[in-house]
C-alpha atoms as a PDB file:
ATOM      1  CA  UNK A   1       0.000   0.000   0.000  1.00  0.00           C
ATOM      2  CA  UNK A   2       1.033   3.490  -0.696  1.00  0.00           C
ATOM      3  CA  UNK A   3       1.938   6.216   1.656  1.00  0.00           C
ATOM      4  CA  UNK A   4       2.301   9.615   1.061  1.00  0.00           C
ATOM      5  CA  UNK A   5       5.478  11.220   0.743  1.00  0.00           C
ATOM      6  CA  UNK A   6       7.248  14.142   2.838  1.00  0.00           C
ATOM      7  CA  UNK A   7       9.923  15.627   3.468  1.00  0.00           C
ATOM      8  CA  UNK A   8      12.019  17.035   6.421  1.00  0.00           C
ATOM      9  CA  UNK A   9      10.374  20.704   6.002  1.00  0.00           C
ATOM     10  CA  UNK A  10       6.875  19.167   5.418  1.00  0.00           C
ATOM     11  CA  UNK A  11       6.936  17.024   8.223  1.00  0.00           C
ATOM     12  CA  UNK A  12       8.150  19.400  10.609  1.00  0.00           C
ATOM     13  CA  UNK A  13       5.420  22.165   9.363  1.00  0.00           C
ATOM     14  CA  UNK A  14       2.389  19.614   9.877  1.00  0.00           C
ATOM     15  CA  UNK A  15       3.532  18.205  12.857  1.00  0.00           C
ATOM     16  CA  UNK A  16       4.394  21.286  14.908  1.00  0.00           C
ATOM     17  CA  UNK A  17       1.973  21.308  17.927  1.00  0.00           C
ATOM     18  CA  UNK A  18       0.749  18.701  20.416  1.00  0.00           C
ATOM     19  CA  UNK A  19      -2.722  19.117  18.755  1.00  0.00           C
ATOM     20  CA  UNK A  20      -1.777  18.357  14.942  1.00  0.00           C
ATOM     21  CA  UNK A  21       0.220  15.228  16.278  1.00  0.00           C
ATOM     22  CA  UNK A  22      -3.445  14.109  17.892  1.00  0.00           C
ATOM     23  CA  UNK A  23      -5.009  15.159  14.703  1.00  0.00           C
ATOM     24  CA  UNK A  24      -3.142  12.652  12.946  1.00  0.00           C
ATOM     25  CA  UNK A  25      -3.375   9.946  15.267  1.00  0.00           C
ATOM     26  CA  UNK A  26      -7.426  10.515  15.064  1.00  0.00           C
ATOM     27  CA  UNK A  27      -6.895  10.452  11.168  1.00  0.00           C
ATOM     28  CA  UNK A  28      -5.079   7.513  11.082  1.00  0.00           C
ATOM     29  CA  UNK A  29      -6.944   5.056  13.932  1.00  0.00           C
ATOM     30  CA  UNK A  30     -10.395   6.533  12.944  1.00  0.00           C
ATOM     31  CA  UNK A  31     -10.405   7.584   8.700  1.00  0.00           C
ATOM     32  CA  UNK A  32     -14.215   7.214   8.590  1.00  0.00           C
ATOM     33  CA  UNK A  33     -14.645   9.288  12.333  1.00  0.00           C
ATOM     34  CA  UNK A  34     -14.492   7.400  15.583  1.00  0.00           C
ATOM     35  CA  UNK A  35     -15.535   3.903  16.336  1.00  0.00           C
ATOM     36  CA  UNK A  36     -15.582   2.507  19.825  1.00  0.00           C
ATOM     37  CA  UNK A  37     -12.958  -0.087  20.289  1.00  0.00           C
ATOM     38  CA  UNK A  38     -15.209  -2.053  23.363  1.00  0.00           C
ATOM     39  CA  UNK A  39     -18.910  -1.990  21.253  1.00  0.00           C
ATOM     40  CA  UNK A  40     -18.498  -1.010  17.945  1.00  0.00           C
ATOM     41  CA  UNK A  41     -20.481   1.852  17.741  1.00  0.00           C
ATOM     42  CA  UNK A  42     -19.888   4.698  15.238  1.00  0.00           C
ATOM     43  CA  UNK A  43     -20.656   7.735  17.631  1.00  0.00           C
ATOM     44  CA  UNK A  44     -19.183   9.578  20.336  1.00  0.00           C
ATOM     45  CA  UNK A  45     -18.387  12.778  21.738  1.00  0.00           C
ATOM     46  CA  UNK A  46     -14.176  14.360  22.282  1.00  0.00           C
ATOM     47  CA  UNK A  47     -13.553  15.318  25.405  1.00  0.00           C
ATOM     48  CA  UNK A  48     -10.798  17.910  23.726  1.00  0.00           C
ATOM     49  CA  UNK A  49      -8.929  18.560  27.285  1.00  0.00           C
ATOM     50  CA  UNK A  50      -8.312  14.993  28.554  1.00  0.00           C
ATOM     51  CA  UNK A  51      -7.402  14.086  24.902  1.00  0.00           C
ATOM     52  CA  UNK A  52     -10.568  10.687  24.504  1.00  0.00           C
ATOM     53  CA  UNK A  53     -13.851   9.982  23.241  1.00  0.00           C
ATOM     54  CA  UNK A  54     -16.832   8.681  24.941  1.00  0.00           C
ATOM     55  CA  UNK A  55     -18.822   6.179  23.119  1.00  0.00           C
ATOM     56  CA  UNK A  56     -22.688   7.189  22.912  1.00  0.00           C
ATOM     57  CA  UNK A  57     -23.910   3.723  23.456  1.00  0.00           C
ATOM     58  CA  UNK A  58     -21.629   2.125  26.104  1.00  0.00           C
ATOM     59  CA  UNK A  59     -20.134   5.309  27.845  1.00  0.00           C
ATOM     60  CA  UNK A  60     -17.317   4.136  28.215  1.00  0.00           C
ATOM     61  CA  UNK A  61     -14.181   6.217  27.411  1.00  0.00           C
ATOM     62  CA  UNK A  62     -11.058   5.599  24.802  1.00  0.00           C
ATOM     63  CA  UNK A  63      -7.294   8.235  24.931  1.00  0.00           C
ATOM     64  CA  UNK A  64      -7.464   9.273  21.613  1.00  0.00           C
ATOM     65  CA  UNK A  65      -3.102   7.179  22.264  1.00  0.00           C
ATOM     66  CA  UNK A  66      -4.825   4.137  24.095  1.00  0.00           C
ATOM     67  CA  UNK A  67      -3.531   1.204  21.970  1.00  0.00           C
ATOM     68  CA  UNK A  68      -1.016   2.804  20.184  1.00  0.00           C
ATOM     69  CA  UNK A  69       2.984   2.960  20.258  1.00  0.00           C
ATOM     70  CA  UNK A  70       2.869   6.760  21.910  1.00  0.00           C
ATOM     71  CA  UNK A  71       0.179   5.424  25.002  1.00  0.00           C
ATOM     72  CA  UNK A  72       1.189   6.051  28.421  1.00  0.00           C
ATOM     73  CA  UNK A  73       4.411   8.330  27.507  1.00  0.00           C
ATOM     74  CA  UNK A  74       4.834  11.345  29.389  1.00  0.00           C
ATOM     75  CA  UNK A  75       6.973  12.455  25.989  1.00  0.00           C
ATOM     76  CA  UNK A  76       5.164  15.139  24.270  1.00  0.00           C
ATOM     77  CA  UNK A  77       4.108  13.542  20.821  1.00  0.00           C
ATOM     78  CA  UNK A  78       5.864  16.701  18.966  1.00  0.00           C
ATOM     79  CA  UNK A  79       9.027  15.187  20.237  1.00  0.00           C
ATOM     80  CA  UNK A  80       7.801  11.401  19.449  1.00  0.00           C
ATOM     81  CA  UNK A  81       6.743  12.348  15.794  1.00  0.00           C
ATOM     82  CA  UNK A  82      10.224  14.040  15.621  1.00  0.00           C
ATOM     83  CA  UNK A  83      12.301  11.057  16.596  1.00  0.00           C
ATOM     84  CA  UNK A  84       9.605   8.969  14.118  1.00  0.00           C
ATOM     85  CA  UNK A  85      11.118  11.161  10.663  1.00  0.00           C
ATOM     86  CA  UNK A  86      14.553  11.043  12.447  1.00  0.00           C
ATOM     87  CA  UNK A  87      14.735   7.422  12.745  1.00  0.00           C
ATOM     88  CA  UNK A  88      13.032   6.472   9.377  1.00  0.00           C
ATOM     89  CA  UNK A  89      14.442   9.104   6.869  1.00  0.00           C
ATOM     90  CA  UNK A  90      18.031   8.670   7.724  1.00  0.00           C
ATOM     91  CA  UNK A  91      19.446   5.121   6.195  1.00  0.00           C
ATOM     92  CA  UNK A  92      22.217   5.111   8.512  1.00  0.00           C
ATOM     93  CA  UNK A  93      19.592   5.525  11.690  1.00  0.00           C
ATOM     94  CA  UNK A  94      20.011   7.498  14.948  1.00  0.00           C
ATOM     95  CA  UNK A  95      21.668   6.674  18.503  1.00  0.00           C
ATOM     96  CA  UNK A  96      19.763   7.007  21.295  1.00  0.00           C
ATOM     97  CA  UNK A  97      22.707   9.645  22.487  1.00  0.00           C
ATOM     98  CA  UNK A  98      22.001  11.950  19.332  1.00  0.00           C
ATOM     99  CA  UNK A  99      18.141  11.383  19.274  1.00  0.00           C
ATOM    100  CA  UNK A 100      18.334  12.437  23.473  1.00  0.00           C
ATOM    101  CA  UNK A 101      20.728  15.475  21.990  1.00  0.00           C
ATOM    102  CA  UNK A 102      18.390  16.641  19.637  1.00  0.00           C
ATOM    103  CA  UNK A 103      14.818  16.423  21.099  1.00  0.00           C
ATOM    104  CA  UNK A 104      15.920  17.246  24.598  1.00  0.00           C
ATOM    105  CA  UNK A 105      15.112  14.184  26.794  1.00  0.00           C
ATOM    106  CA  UNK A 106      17.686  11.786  28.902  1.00  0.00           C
ATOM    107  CA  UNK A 107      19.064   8.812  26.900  1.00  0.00           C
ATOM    108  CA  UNK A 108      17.250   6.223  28.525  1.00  0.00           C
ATOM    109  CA  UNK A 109      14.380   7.762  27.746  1.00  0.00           C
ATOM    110  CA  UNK A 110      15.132   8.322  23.784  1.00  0.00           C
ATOM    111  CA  UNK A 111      16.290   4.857  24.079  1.00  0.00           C
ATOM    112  CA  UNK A 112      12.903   3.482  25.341  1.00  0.00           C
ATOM    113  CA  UNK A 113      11.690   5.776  22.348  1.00  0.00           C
ATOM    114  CA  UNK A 114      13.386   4.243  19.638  1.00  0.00           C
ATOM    115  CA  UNK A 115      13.412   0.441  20.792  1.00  0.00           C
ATOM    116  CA  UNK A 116       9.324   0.903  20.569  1.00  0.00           C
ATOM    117  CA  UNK A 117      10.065   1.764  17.035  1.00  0.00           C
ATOM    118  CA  UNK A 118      11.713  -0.379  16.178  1.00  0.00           C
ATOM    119  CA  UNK A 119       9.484  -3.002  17.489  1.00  0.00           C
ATOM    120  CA  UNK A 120       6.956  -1.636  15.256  1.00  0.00           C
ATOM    121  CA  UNK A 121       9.004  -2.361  12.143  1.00  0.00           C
ATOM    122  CA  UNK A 122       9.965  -5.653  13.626  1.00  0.00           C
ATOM    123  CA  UNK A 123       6.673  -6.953  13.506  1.00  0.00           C
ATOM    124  CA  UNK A 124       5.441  -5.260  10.009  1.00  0.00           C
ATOM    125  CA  UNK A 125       8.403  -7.162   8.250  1.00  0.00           C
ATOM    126  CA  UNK A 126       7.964 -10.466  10.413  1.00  0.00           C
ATOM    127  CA  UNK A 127       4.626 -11.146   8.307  1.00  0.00           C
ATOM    128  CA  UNK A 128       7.003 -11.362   4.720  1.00  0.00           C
ATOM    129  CA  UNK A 129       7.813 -14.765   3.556  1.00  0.00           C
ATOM    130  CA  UNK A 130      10.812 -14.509   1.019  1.00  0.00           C
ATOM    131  CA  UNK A 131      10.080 -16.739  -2.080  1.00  0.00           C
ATOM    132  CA  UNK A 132      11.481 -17.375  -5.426  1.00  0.00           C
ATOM    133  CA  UNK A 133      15.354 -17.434  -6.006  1.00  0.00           C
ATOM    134  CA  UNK A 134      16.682 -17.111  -2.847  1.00  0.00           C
ATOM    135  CA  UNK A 135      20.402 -15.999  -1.667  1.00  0.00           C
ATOM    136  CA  UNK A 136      21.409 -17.255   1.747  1.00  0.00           C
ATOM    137  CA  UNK A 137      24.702 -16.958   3.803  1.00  0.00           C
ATOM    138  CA  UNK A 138      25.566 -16.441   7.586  1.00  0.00           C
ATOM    139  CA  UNK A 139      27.818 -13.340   9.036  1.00  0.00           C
ATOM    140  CA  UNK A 140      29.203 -12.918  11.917  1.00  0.00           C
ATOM    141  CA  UNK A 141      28.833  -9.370  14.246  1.00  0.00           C
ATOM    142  CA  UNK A 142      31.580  -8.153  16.477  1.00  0.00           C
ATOM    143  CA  UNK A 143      34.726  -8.872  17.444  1.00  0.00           C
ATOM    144  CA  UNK A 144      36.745 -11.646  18.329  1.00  0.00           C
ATOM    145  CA  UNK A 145      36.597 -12.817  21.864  1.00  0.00           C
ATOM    146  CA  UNK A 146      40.004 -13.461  23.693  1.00  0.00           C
ATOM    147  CA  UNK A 147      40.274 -16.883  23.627  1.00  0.00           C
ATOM    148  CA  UNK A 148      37.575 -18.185  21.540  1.00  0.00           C
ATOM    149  CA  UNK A 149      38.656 -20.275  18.355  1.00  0.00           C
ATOM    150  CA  UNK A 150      36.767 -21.803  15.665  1.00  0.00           C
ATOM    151  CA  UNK A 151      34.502 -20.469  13.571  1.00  0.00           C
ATOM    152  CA  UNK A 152      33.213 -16.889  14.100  1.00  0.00           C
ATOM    153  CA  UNK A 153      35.799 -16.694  17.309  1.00  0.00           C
ATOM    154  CA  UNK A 154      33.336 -16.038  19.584  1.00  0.00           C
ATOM    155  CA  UNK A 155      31.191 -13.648  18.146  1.00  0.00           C
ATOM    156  CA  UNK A 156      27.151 -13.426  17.264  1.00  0.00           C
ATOM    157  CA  UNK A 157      26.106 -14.916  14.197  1.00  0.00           C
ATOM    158  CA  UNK A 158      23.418 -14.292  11.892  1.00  0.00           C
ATOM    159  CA  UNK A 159      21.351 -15.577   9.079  1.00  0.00           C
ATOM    160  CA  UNK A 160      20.945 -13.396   6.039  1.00  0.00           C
ATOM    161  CA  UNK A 161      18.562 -14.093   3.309  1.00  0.00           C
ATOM    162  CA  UNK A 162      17.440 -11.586   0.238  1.00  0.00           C
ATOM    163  CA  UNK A 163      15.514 -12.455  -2.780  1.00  0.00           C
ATOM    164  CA  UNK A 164      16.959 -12.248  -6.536  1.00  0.00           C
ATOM    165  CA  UNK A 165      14.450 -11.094  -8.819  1.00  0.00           C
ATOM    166  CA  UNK A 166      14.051 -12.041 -12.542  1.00  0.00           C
ATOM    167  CA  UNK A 167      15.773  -9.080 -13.552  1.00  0.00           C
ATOM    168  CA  UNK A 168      18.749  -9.987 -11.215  1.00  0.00           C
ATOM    169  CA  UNK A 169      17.888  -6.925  -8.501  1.00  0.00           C
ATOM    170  CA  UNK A 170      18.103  -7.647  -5.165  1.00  0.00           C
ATOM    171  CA  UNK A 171      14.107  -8.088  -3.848  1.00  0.00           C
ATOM    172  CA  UNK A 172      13.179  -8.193   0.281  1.00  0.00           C
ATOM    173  CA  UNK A 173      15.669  -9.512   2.962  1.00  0.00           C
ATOM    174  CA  UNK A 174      15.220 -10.835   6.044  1.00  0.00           C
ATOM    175  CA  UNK A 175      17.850 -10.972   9.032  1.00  0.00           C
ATOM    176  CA  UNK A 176      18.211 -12.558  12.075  1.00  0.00           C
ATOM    177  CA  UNK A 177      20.440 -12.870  14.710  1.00  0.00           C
ATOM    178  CA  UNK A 178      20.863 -16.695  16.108  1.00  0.00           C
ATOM    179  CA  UNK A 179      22.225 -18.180  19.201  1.00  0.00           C
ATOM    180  CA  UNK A 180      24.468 -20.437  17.123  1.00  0.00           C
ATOM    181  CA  UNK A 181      24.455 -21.756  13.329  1.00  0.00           C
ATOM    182  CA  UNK A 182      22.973 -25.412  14.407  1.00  0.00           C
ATOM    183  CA  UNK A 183      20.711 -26.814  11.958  1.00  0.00           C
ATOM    184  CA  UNK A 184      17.634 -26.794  14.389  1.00  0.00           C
ATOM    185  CA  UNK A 185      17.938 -22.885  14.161  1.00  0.00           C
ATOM    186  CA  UNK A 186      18.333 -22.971  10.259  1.00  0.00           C
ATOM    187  CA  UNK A 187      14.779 -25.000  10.213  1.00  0.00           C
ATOM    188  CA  UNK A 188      13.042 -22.647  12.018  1.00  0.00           C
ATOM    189  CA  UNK A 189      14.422 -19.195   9.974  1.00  0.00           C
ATOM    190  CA  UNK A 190      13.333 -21.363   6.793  1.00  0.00           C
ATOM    191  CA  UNK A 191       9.985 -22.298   8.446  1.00  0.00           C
ATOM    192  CA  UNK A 192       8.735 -18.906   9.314  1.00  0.00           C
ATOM    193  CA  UNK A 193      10.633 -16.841   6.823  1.00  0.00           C
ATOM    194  CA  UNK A 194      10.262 -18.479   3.460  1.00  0.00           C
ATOM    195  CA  UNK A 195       7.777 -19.887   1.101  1.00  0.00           C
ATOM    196  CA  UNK A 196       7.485 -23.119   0.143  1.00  0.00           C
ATOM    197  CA  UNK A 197       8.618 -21.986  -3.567  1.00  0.00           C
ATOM    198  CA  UNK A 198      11.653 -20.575  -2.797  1.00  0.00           C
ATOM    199  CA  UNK A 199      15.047 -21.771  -4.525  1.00  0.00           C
ATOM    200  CA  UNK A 200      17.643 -21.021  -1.881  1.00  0.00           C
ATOM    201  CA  UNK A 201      21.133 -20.915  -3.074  1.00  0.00           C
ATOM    202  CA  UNK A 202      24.196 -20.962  -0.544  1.00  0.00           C
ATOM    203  CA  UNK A 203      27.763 -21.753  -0.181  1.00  0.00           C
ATOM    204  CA  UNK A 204      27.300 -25.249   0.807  1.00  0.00           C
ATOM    205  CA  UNK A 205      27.979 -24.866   5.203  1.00  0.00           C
ATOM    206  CA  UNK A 206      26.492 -27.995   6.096  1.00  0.00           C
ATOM    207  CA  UNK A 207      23.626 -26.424   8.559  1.00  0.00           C
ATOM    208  CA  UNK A 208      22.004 -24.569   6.191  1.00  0.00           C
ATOM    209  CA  UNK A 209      20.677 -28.063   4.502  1.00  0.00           C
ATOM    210  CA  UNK A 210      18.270 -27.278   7.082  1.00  0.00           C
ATOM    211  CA  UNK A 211      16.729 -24.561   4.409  1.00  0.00           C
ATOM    212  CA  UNK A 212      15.485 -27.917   2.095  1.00  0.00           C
ATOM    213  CA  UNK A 213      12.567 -28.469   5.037  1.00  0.00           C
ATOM    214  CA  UNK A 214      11.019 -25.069   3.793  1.00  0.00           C
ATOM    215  CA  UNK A 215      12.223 -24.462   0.068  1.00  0.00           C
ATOM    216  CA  UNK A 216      14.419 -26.118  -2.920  1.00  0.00           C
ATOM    217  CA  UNK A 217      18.087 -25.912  -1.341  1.00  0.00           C
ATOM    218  CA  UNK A 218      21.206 -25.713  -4.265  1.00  0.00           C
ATOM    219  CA  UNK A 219      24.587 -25.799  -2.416  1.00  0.00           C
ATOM    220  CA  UNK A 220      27.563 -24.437  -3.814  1.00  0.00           C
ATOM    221  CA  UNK A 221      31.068 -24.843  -2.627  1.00  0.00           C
ATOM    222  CA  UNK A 222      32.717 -21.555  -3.902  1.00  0.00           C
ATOM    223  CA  UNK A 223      36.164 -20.512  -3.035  1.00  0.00           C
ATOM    224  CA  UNK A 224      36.255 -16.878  -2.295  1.00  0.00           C
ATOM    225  CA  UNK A 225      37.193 -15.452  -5.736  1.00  0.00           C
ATOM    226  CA  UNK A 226      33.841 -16.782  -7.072  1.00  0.00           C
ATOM    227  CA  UNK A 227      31.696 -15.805  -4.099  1.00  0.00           C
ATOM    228  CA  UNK A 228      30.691 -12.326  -5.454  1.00  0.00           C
ATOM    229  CA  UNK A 229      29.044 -14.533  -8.605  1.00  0.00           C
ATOM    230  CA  UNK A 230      27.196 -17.179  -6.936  1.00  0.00           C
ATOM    231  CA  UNK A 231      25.787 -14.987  -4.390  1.00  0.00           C
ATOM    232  CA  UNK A 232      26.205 -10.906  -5.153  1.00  0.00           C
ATOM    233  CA  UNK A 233      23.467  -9.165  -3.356  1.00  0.00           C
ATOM    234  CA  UNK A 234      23.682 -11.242   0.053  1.00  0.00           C
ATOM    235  CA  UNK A 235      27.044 -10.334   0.202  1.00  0.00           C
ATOM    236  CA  UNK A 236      26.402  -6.494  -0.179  1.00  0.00           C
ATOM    237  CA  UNK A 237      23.717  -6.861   2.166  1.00  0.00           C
ATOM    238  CA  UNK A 238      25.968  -8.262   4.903  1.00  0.00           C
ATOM    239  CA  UNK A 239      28.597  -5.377   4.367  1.00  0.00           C
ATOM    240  CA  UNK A 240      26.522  -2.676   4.246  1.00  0.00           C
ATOM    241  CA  UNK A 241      24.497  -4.160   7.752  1.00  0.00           C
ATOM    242  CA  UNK A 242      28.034  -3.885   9.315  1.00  0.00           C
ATOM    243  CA  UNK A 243      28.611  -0.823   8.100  1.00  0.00           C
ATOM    244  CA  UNK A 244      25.334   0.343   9.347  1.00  0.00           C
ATOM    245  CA  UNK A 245      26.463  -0.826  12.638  1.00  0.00           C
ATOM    246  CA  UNK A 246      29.606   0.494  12.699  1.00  0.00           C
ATOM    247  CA  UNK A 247      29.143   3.878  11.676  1.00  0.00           C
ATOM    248  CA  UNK A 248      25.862   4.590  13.593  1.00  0.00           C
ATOM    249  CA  UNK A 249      26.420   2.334  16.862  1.00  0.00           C
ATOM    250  CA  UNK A 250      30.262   2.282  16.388  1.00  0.00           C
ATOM    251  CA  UNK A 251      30.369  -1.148  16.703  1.00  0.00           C
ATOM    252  CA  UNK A 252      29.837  -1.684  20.453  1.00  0.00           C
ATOM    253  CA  UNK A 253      26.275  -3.720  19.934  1.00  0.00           C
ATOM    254  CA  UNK A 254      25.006  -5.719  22.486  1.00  0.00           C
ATOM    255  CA  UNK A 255      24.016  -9.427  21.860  1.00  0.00           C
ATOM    256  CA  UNK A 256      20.746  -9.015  23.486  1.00  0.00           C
ATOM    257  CA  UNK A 257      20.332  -5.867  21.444  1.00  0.00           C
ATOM    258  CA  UNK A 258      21.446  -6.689  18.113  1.00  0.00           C
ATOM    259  CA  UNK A 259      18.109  -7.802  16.328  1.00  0.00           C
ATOM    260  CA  UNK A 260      16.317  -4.935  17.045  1.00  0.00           C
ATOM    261  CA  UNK A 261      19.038  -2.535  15.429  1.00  0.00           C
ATOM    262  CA  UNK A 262      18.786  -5.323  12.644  1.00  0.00           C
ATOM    263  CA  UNK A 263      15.247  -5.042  12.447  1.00  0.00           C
ATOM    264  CA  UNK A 264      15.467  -1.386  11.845  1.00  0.00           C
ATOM    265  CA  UNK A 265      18.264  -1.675   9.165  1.00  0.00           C
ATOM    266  CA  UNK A 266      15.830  -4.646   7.330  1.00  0.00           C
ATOM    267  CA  UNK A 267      12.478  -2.579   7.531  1.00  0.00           C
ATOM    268  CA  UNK A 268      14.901   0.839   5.682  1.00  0.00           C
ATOM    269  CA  UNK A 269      16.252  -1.970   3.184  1.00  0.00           C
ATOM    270  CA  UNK A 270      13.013  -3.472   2.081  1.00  0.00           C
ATOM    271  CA  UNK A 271      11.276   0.493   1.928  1.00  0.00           C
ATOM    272  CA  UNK A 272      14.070   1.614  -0.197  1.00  0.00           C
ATOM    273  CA  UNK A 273      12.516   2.280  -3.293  1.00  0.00           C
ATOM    274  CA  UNK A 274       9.840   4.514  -1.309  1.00  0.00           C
ATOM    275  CA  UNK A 275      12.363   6.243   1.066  1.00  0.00           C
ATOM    276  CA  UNK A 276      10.051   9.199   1.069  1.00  0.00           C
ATOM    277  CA  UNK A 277       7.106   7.303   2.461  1.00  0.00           C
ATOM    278  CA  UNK A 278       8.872   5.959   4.995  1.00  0.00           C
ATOM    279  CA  UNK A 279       7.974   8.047   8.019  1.00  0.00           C
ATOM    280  CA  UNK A 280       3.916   8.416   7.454  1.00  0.00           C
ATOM    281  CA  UNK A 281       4.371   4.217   7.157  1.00  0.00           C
ATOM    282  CA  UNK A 282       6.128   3.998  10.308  1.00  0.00           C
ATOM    283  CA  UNK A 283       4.017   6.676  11.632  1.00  0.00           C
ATOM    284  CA  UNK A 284       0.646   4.099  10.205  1.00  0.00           C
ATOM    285  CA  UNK A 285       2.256   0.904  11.804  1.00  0.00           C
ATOM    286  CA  UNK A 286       2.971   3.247  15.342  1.00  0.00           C
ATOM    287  CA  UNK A 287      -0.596   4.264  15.648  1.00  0.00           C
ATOM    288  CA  UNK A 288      -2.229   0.891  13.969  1.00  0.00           C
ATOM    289  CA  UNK A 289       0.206  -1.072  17.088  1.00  0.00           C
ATOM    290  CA  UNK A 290      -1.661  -2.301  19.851  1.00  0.00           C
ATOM    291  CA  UNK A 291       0.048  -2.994  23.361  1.00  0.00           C
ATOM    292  CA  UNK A 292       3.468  -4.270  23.576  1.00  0.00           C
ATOM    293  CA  UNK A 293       3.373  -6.178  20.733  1.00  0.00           C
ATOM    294  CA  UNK A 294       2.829  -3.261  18.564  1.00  0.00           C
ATOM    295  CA  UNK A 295       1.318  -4.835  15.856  1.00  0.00           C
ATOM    296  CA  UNK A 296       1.402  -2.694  12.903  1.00  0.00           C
ATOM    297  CA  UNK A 297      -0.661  -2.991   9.124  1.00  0.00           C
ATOM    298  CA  UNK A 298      -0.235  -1.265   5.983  1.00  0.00           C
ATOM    299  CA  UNK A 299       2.721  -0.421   5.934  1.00  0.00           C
END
């Protein structure tokens, strides 16, 4: 679905006071005018000061924020519909330290700000199922741990996977970080990230025969001069996530952390061609979430 576009200007003009920001939630939960979330009905009455409705039938009242991604903050929404362009527009992302810098809160709050985010794009891109020709290969994020040999040397790996279209492009990707390469993980990324039509290609590591449970599996062993042919775009993918990481986070990413800055780089990659409609989809997932979960649609 198709967002509108906007830029830096734009967005800051329309979004400007506390009372367009609530405008556009209302907008976006409500297009056709208010509908009570408890009975259904299609009439109520604002109660303008305390920012909620009132439902005429059941009387019972709904925060114009109940349900969504900005509920329960004491954060003005001017400064959460800032930090929503600043994170989205930007394809090498924000810190929590510059976002705190810029909008004027403490970092652990403009962290708690942007991890909600980014739970929001989490679980818009969690519903995609890669399919057709399929390029798959593992990475690993960090650096080497004193005293840890072997493969990766201690630090996190993850699963990369992008789809090759007919015309060669690079389609949707999907990224996850695992607790270790074992074949029991590799069946469960194929189960719940690809479709049963997919044609995975990969460089021929023995776990990822776990892929053939899901999708067609073609294994390759390529020496590293003829990498770059038999799988181009999953390599570019994996250098420019740890450049992403590098440059933005500076490297020093938690294990426990690491998906959801992954899950922000993946939800940028696969809105790429629409980079302009980025934040009022974000800002559509953040106001269609519901709870913790923040479980976005359209967008």
């Amino acid at each position: 679905m198709q967002a509108p576009t906007t830029s830096f200007y734009d967005w800051q003009q329309r979004f400007a006071t506390e009372q367009a920001c609530l405008d556009a939630i209302v907008a976006q939960r409500w297009p056709e005018g208010f509908r009570c979330p408890h009975c259904g009905h299609d009439h109520g009455w604002l109660y303008a000061p305390r920012h909620r409705y009132e439902c005429a039938r059941c009387y019972r009242q709904t925060y114009i924020t109940s349900g969504t991604a900005f509920h329960g903050s004491r954060v003005p929404l001017t400064k959460w519909f800032w930090s929503l362009y600043l994170i989205s527009a930007d394809k090498g992302g924000i810190s929590a330290l510059r976002l705190s810098k810029i909008i004027g809160v403490q970092w652990r709050t403009a962290y708690k700000m942007l991890r909600s985010l980014r739970a929001a794009m989490a679980e818009r891109d969690s519903l995609y199922r890669l399919t057709e020709l399929v390029e798959v290969d593992d990475a690993y994020i960090g650096a080497n741990k004193t005293g840890k040999a072997g493969r990766g040397g201690g630090r996190i790996p993850v699963l990369v996977a992008i789809e090759k279209t007919e015309e060669g492009r690079p389609g949707f990707v999907a990224i996850e970080a695992l607790d270790s390469l074992a074949k029991a993980q590799i069946v469960d990324f194929a189960q719940r990230r690809l479709q049963p039509d997919a044609v995975c290609h990969t460089d021929a590591f023995p776990s990822l025969s776990g892929l053939a449970v899901q999708a067609t599996h073609i294994a390759k062993i390529t020496p590293p001069e003829e990498a770059d042919q038999w799988l181009p775009w999953v390599h570019i993918v994996i250098a420019n996530l740890k450049r992403f990481l590098l440059g933005t986070f500076h490297g020093a990413v938690r294990a426990h952390r690491l998906q959801e800055y992954i899950d922000e780089f993946v939800y940028r990659f696969n809105r790429r061609y629409w980079e302009e409609q980025i934040p009022n989809r974000l800002l559509a997932l953040c106001v269609g979430a519901s709870g913790s979960a923040l479980c976005g649609t359209g967008a």
